[in-house]
C-alpha atoms as a PDB file:
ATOM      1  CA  UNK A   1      56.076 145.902 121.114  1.00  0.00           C
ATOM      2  CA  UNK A   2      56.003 141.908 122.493  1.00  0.00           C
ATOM      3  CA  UNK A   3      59.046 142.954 124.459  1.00  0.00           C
ATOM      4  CA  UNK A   4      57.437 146.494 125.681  1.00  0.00           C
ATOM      5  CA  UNK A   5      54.091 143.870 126.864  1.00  0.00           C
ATOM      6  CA  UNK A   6      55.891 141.199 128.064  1.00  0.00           C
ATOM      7  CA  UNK A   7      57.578 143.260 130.416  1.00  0.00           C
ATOM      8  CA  UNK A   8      54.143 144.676 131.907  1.00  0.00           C
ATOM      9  CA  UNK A   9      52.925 141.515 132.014  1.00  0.00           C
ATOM     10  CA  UNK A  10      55.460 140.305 134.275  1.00  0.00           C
ATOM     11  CA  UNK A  11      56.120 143.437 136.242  1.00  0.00           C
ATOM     12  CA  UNK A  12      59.612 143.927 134.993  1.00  0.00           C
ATOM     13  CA  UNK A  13      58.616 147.252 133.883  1.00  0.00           C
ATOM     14  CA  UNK A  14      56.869 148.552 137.172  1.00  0.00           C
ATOM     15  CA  UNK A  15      59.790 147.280 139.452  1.00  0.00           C
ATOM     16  CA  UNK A  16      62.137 148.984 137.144  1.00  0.00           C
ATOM     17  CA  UNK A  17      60.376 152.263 137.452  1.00  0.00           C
ATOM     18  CA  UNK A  18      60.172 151.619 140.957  1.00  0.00           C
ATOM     19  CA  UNK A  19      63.629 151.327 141.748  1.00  0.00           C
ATOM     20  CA  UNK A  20      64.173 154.655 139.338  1.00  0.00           C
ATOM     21  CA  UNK A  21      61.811 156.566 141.584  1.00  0.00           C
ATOM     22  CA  UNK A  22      63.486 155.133 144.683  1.00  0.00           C
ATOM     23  CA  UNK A  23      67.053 155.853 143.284  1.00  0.00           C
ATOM     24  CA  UNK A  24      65.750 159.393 142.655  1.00  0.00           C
ATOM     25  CA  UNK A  25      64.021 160.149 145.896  1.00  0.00           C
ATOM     26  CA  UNK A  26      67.245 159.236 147.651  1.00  0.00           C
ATOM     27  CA  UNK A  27      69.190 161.673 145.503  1.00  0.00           C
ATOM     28  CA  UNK A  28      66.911 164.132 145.945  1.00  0.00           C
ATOM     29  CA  UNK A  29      66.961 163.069 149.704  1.00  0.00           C
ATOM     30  CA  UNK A  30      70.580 163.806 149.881  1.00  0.00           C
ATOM     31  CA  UNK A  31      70.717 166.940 147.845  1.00  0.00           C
ATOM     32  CA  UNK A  32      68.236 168.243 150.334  1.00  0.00           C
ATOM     33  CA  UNK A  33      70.860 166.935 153.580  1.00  0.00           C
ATOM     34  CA  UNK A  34      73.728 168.528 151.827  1.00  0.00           C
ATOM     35  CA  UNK A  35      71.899 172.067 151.475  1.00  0.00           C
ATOM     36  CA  UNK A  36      70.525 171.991 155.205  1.00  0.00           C
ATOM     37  CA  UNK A  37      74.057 170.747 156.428  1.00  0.00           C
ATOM     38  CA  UNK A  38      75.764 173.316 154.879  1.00  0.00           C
ATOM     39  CA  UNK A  39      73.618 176.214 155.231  1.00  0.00           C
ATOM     40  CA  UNK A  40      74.016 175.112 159.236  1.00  0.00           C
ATOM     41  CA  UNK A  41      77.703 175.488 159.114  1.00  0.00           C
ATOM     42  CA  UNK A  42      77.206 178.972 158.749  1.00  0.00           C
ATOM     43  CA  UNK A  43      75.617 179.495 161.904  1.00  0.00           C
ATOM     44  CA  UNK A  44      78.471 178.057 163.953  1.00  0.00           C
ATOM     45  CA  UNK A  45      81.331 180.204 165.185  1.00  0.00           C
ATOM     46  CA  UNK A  46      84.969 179.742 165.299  1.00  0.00           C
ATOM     47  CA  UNK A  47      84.902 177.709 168.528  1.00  0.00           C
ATOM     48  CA  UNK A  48      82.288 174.990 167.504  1.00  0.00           C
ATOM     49  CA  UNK A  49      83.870 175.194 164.058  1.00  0.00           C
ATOM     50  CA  UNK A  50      86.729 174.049 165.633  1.00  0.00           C
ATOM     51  CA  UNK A  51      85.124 171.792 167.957  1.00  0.00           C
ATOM     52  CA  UNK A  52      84.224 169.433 164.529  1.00  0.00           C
ATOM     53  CA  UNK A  53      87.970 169.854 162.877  1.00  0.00           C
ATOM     54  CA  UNK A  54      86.884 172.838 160.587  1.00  0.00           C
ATOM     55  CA  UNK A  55      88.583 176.349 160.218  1.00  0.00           C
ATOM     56  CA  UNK A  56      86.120 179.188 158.882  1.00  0.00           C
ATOM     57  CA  UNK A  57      87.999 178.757 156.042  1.00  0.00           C
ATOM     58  CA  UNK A  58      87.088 174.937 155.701  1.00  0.00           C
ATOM     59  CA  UNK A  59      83.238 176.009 156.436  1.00  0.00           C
ATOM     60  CA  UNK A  60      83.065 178.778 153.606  1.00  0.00           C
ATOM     61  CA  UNK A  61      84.513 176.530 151.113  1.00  0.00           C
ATOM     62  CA  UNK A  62      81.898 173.911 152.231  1.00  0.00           C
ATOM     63  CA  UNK A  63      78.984 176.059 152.065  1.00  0.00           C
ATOM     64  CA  UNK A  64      80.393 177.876 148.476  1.00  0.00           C
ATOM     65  CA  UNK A  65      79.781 174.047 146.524  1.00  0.00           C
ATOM     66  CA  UNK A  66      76.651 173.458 144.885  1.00  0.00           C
ATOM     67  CA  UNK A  67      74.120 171.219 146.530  1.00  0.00           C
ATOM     68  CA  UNK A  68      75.017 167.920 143.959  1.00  0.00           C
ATOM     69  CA  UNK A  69      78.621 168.220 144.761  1.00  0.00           C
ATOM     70  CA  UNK A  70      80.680 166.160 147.423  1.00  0.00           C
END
Protein backbone atom coordinates (compact mmCIF):
# COMPACT_ATOMS: atom_id res chain seq x y z
CA UNK A 1 0.00 0.00 0.00
CA UNK A 2 3.08 2.77 0.86
CA UNK A 3 4.44 1.67 -2.48
CA UNK A 4 0.83 1.81 -4.37
CA UNK A 5 0.73 5.83 -2.56
CA UNK A 6 4.01 6.72 -3.02
CA UNK A 7 3.77 6.24 -6.53
CA UNK A 8 0.59 8.65 -6.82
CA UNK A 9 2.18 10.93 -4.88
CA UNK A 10 4.94 11.37 -7.15
CA UNK A 11 3.18 10.78 -10.42
CA UNK A 12 4.99 7.61 -11.24
CA UNK A 13 1.74 5.98 -11.51
CA UNK A 14 -0.10 8.55 -13.87
CA UNK A 15 2.96 8.80 -16.30
CA UNK A 16 3.01 5.10 -16.38
CA UNK A 17 -0.58 4.86 -17.37
CA UNK A 18 0.07 7.53 -19.66
CA UNK A 19 2.62 6.04 -21.65
CA UNK A 20 0.26 2.63 -21.62
CA UNK A 21 -2.53 4.64 -23.19
CA UNK A 22 -0.09 6.25 -25.62
CA UNK A 23 1.58 2.83 -26.47
CA UNK A 24 -1.99 1.59 -27.08
CA UNK A 25 -3.41 4.38 -29.14
CA UNK A 26 -0.47 3.94 -31.48
CA UNK A 27 -1.22 0.25 -31.84
CA UNK A 28 -4.52 0.80 -32.33
CA UNK A 29 -3.36 3.66 -34.73
CA UNK A 30 -1.54 1.21 -36.80
CA UNK A 31 -3.98 -1.62 -36.78
CA UNK A 32 -6.37 0.89 -38.20
CA UNK A 33 -3.39 1.96 -41.23
CA UNK A 34 -2.87 -1.66 -41.90
CA UNK A 35 -6.76 -2.39 -42.49
CA UNK A 36 -7.28 0.87 -44.70
CA UNK A 37 -3.93 0.05 -46.61
CA UNK A 38 -4.88 -3.17 -47.38
CA UNK A 39 -8.44 -2.96 -48.07
CA UNK A 40 -7.00 -0.14 -50.79
CA UNK A 41 -4.89 -2.66 -52.50
CA UNK A 42 -7.87 -4.20 -53.64
CA UNK A 43 -9.03 -1.44 -55.59
CA UNK A 44 -5.91 -1.23 -57.74
CA UNK A 45 -5.55 -3.19 -60.96
CA UNK A 46 -2.82 -5.14 -62.43
CA UNK A 47 -1.05 -2.10 -63.92
CA UNK A 48 -0.80 0.11 -60.70
CA UNK A 49 -0.22 -3.16 -58.86
CA UNK A 50 2.65 -3.39 -60.79
CA UNK A 51 3.49 0.13 -60.80
CA UNK A 52 4.39 -0.42 -56.67
CA UNK A 53 6.38 -3.98 -57.26
CA UNK A 54 3.22 -6.15 -56.43
CA UNK A 55 1.66 -9.05 -58.55
CA UNK A 56 -2.20 -9.70 -57.78
CA UNK A 57 -0.89 -12.47 -56.23
CA UNK A 58 1.36 -10.37 -53.77
CA UNK A 59 -1.90 -8.02 -53.14
CA UNK A 60 -4.34 -11.00 -52.20
CA UNK A 61 -1.92 -12.45 -49.88
CA UNK A 62 -1.55 -8.92 -48.35
CA UNK A 63 -5.09 -8.22 -47.95
CA UNK A 64 -5.84 -12.22 -46.68
CA UNK A 65 -3.53 -11.32 -43.12
CA UNK A 66 -5.27 -10.17 -40.21
CA UNK A 67 -5.10 -6.53 -39.29
CA UNK A 68 -2.25 -7.21 -36.17
CA UNK A 69 -0.05 -9.05 -38.52
CA UNK A 70 3.07 -7.67 -40.49
Amino acid sequence: MATLLHSAETGHANTTFGHVVEIASNLLGLWRQRVVTRRELGYLDDRMLQDIGFSRLDAEREMSKPFWRE
